[in-house]
PDB file of N, CA and C in Angstrom:
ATOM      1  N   UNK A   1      -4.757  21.117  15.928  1.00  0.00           N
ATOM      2  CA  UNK A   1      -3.760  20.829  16.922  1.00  0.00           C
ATOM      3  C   UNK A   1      -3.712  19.335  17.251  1.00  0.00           C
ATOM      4  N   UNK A   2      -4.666  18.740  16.935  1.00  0.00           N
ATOM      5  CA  UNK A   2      -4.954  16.644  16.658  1.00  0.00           C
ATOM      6  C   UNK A   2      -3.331  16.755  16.015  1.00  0.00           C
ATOM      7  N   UNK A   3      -2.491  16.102  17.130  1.00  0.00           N
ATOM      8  CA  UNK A   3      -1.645  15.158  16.414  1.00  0.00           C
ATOM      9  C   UNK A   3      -1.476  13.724  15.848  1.00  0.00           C
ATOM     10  N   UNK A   4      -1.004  13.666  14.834  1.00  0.00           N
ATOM     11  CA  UNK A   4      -0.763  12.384  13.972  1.00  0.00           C
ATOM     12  C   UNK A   4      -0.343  11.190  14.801  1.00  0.00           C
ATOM     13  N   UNK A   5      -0.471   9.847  15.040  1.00  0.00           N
ATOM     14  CA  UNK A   5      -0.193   8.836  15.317  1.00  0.00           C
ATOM     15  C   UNK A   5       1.524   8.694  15.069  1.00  0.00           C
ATOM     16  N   UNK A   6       2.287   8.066  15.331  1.00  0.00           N
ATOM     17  CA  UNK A   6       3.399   8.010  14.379  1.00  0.00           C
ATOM     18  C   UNK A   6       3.102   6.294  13.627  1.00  0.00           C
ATOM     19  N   UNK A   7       3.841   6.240  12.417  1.00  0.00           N
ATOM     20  CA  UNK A   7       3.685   4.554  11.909  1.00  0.00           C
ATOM     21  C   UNK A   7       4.450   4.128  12.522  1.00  0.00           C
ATOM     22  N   UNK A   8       3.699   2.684  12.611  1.00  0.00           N
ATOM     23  CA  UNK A   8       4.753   1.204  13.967  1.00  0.00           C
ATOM     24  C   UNK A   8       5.123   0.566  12.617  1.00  0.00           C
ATOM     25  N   UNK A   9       5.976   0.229  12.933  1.00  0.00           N
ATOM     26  CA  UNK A   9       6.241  -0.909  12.135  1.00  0.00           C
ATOM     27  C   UNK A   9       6.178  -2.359  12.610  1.00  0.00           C
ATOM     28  N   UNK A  10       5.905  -3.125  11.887  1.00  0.00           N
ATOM     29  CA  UNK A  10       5.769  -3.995  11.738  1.00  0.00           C
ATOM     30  C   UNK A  10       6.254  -5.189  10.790  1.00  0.00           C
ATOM     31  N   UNK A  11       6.669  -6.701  11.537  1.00  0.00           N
ATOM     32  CA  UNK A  11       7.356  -7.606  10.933  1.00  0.00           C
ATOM     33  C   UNK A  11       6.344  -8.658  10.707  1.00  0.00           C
ATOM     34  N   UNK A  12       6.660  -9.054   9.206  1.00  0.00           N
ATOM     35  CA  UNK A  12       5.459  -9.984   8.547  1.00  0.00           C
ATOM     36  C   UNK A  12       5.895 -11.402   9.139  1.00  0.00           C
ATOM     37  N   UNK A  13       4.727 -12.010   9.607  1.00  0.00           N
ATOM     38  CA  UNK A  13       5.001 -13.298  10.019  1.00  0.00           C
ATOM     39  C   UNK A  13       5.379 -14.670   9.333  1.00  0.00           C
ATOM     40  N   UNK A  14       5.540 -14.382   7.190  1.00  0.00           N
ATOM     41  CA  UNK A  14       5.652 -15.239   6.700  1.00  0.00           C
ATOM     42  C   UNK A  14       7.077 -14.768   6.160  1.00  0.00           C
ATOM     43  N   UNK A  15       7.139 -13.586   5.528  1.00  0.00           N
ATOM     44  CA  UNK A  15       8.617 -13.684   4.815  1.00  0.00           C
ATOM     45  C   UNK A  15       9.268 -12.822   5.717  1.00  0.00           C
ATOM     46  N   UNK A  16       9.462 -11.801   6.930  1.00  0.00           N
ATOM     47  CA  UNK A  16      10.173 -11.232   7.537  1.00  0.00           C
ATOM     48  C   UNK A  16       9.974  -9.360   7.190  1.00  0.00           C
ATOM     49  N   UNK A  17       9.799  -9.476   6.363  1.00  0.00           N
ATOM     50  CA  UNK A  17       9.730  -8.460   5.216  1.00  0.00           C
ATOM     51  C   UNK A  17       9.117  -6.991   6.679  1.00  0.00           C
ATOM     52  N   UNK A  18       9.990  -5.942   6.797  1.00  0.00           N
ATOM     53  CA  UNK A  18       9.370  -5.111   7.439  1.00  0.00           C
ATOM     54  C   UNK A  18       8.675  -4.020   7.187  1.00  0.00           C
ATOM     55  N   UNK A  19       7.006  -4.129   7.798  1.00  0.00           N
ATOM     56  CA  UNK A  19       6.375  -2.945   7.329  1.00  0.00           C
ATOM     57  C   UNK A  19       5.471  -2.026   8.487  1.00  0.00           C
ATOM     58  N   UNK A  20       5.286  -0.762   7.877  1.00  0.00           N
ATOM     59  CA  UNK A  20       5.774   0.193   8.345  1.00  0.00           C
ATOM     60  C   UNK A  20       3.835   0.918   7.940  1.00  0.00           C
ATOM     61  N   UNK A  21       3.281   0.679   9.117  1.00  0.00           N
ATOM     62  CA  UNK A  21       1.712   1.125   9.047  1.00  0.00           C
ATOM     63  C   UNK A  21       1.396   2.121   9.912  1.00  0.00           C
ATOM     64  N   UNK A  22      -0.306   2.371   9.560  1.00  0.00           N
ATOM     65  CA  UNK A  22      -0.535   3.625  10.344  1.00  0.00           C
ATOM     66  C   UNK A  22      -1.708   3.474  10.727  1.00  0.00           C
ATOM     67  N   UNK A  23      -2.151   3.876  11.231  1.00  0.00           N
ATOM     68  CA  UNK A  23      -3.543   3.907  11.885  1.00  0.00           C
ATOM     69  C   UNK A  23      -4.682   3.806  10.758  1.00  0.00           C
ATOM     70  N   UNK A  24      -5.535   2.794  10.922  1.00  0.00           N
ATOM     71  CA  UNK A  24      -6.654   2.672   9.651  1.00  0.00           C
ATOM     72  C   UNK A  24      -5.888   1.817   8.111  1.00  0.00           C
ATOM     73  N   UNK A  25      -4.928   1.398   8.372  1.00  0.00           N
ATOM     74  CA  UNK A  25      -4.217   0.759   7.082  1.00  0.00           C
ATOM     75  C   UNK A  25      -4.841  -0.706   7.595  1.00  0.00           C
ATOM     76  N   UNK A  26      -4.722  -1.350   6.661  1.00  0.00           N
ATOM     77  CA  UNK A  26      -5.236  -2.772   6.275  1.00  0.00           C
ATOM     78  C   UNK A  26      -3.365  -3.953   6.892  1.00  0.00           C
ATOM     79  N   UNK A  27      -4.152  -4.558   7.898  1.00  0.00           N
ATOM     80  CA  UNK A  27      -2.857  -5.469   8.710  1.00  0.00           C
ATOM     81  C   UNK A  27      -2.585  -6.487   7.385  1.00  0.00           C
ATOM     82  N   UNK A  28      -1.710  -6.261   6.537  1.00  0.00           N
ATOM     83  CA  UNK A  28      -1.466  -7.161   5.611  1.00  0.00           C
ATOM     84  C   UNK A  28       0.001  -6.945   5.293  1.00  0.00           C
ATOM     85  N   UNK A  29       0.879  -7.567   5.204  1.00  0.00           N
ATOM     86  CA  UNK A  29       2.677  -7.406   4.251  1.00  0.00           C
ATOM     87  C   UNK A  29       2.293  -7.171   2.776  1.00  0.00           C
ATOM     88  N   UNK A  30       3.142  -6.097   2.868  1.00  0.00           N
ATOM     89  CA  UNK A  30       2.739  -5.287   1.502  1.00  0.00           C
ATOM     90  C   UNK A  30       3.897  -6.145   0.583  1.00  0.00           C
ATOM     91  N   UNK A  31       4.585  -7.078   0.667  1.00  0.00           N
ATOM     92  CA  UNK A  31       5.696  -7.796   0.126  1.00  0.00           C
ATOM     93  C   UNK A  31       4.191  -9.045  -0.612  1.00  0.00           C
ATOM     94  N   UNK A  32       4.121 -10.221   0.668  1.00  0.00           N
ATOM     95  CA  UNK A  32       3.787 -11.657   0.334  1.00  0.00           C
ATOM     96  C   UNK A  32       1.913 -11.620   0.420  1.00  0.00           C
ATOM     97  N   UNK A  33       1.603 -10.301   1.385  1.00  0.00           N
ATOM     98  CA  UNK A  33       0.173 -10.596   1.628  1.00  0.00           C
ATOM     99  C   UNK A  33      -0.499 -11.081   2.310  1.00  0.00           C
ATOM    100  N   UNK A  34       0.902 -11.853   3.191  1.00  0.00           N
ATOM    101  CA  UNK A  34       0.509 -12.578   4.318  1.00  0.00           C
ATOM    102  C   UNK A  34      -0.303 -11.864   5.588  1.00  0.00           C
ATOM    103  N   UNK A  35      -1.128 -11.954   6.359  1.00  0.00           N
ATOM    104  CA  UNK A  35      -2.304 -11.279   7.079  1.00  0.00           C
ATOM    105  C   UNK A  35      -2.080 -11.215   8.774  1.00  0.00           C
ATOM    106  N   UNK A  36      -0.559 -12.046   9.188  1.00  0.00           N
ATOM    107  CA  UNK A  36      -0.251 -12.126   9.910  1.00  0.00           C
ATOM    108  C   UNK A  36       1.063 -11.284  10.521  1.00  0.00           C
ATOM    109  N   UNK A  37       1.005  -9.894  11.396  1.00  0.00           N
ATOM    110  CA  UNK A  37       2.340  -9.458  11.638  1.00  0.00           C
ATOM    111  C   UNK A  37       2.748  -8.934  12.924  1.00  0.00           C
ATOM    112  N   UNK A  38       4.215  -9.030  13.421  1.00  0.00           N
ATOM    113  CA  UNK A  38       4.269  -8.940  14.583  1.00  0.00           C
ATOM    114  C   UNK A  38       4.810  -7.422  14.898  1.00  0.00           C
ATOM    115  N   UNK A  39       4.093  -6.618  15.700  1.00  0.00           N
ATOM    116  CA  UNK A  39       4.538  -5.243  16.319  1.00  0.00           C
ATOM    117  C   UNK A  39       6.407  -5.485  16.956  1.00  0.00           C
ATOM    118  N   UNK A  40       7.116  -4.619  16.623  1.00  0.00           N
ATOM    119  CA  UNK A  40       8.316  -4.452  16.782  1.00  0.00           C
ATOM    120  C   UNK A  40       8.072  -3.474  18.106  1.00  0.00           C
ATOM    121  N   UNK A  41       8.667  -3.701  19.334  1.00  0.00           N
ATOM    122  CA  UNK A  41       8.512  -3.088  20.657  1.00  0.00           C
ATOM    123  C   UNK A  41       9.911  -2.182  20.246  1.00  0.00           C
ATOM    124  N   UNK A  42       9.921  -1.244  20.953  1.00  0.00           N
ATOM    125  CA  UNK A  42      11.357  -0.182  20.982  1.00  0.00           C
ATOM    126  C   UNK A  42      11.894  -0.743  22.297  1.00  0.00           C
ATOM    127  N   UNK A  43      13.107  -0.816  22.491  1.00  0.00           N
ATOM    128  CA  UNK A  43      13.751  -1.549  23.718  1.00  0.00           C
ATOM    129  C   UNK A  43      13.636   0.167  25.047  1.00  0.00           C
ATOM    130  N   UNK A  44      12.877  -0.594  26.077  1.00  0.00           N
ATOM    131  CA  UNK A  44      13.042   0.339  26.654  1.00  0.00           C
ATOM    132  C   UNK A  44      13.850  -0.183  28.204  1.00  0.00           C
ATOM    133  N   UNK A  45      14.142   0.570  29.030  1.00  0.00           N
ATOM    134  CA  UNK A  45      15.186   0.097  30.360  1.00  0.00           C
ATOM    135  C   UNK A  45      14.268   0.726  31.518  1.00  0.00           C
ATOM    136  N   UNK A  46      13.762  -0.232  32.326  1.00  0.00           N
ATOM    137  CA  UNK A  46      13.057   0.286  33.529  1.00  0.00           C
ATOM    138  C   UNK A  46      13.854  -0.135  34.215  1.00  0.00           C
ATOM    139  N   UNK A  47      13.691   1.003  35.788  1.00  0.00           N
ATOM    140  CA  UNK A  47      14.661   1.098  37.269  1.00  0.00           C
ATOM    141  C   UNK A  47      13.575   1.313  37.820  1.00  0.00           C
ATOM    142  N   UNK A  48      13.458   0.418  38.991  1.00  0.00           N
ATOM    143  CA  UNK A  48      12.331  -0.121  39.877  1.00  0.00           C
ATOM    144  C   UNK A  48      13.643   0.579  41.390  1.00  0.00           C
ATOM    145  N   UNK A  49      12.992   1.311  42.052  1.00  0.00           N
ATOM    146  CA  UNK A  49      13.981   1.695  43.393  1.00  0.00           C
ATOM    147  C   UNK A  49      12.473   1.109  44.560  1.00  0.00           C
ATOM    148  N   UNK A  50      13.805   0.336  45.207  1.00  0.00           N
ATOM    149  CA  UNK A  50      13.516   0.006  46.556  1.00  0.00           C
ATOM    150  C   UNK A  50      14.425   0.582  47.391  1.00  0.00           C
ATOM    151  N   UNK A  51      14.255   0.589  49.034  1.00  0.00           N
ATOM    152  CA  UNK A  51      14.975   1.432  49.915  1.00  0.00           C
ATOM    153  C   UNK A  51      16.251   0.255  49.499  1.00  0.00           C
ATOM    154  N   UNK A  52      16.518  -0.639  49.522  1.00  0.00           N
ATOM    155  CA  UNK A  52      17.503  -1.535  49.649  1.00  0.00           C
ATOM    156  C   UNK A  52      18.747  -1.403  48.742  1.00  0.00           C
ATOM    157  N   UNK A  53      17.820  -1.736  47.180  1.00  0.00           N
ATOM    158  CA  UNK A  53      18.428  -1.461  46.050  1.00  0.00           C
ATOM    159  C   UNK A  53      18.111  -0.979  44.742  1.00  0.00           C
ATOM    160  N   UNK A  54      18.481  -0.908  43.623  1.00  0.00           N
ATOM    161  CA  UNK A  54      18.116  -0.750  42.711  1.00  0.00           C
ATOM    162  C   UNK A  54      17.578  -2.292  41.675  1.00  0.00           C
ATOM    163  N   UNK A  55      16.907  -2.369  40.880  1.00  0.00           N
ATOM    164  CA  UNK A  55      16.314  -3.511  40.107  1.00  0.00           C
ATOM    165  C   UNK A  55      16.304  -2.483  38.357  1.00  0.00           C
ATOM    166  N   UNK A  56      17.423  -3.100  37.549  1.00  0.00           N
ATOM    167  CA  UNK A  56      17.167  -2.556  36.505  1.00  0.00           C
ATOM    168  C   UNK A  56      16.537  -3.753  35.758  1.00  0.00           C
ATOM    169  N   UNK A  57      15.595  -3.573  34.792  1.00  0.00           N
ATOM    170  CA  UNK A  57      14.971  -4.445  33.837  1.00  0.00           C
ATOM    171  C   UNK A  57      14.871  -3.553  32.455  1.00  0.00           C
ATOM    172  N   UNK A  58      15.457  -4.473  31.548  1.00  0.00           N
ATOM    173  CA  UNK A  58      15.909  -4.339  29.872  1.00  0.00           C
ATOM    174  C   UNK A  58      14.341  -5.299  29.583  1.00  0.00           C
ATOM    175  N   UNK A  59      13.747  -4.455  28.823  1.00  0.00           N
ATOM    176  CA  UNK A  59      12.742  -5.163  28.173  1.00  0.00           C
ATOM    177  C   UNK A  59      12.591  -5.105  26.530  1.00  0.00           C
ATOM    178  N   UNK A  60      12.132  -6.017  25.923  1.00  0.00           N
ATOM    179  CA  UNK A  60      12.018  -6.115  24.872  1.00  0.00           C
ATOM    180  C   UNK A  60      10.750  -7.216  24.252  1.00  0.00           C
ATOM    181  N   UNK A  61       9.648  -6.500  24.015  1.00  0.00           N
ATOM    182  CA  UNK A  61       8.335  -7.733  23.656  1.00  0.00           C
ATOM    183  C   UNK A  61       8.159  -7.649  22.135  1.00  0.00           C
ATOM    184  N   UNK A  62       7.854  -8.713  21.659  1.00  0.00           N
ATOM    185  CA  UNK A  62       7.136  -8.883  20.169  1.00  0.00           C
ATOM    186  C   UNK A  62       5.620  -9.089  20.318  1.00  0.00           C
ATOM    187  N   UNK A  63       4.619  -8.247  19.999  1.00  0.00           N
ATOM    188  CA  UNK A  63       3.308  -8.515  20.029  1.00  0.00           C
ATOM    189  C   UNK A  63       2.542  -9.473  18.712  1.00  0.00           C
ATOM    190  N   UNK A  64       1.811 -10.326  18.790  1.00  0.00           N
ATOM    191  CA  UNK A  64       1.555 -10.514  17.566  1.00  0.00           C
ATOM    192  C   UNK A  64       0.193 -10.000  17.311  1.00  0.00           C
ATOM    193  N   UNK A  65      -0.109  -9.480  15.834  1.00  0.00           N
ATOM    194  CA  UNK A  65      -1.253  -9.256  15.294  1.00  0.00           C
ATOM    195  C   UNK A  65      -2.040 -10.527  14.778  1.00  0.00           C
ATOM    196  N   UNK A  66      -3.347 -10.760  14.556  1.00  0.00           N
ATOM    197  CA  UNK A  66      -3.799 -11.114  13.006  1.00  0.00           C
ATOM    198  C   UNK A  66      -4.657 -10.635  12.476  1.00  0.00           C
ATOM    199  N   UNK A  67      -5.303 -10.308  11.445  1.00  0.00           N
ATOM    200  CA  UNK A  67      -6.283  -9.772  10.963  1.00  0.00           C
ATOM    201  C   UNK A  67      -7.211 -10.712  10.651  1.00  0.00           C
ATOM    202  N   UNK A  68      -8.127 -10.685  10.996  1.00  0.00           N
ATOM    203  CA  UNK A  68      -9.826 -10.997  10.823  1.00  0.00           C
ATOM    204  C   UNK A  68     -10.868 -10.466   9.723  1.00  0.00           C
TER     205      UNK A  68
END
């Protein structure tokens, strides 16, 4: 009943090239090899309520990896 992770993808920090990993895979672009890549965030929309008003915030982050 252990469910699966889903794969993130991920954008290589030298040629763009998008890849698409999983838990226990090796942080590398399967294109150039480059060792550096940035997590692709899913756009999500937070609503913050105060008695006053509403506060909507559109977020969108790029995390970066590197491997060691």
């Amino acid at each position: 009943m252990d469910q699966q992770p889903e794969p993130v993808t991920y954008v290589c920090g030298d040629c763009g090239q998008e890849n698409t990993l999983k838990s226990g895979d090796v942080i590398q672009c399967r294109e150039c090899g480059y060792r550096i890549l940035y997590k692709k965030r899913t756009r999500r929309v937070l609503i913050y309520h105060s008695p006053s008003n509403y506060v909507v915030v559109d977020s969108l982050a790029v995390v970066q990896y590197e491997a060691r």
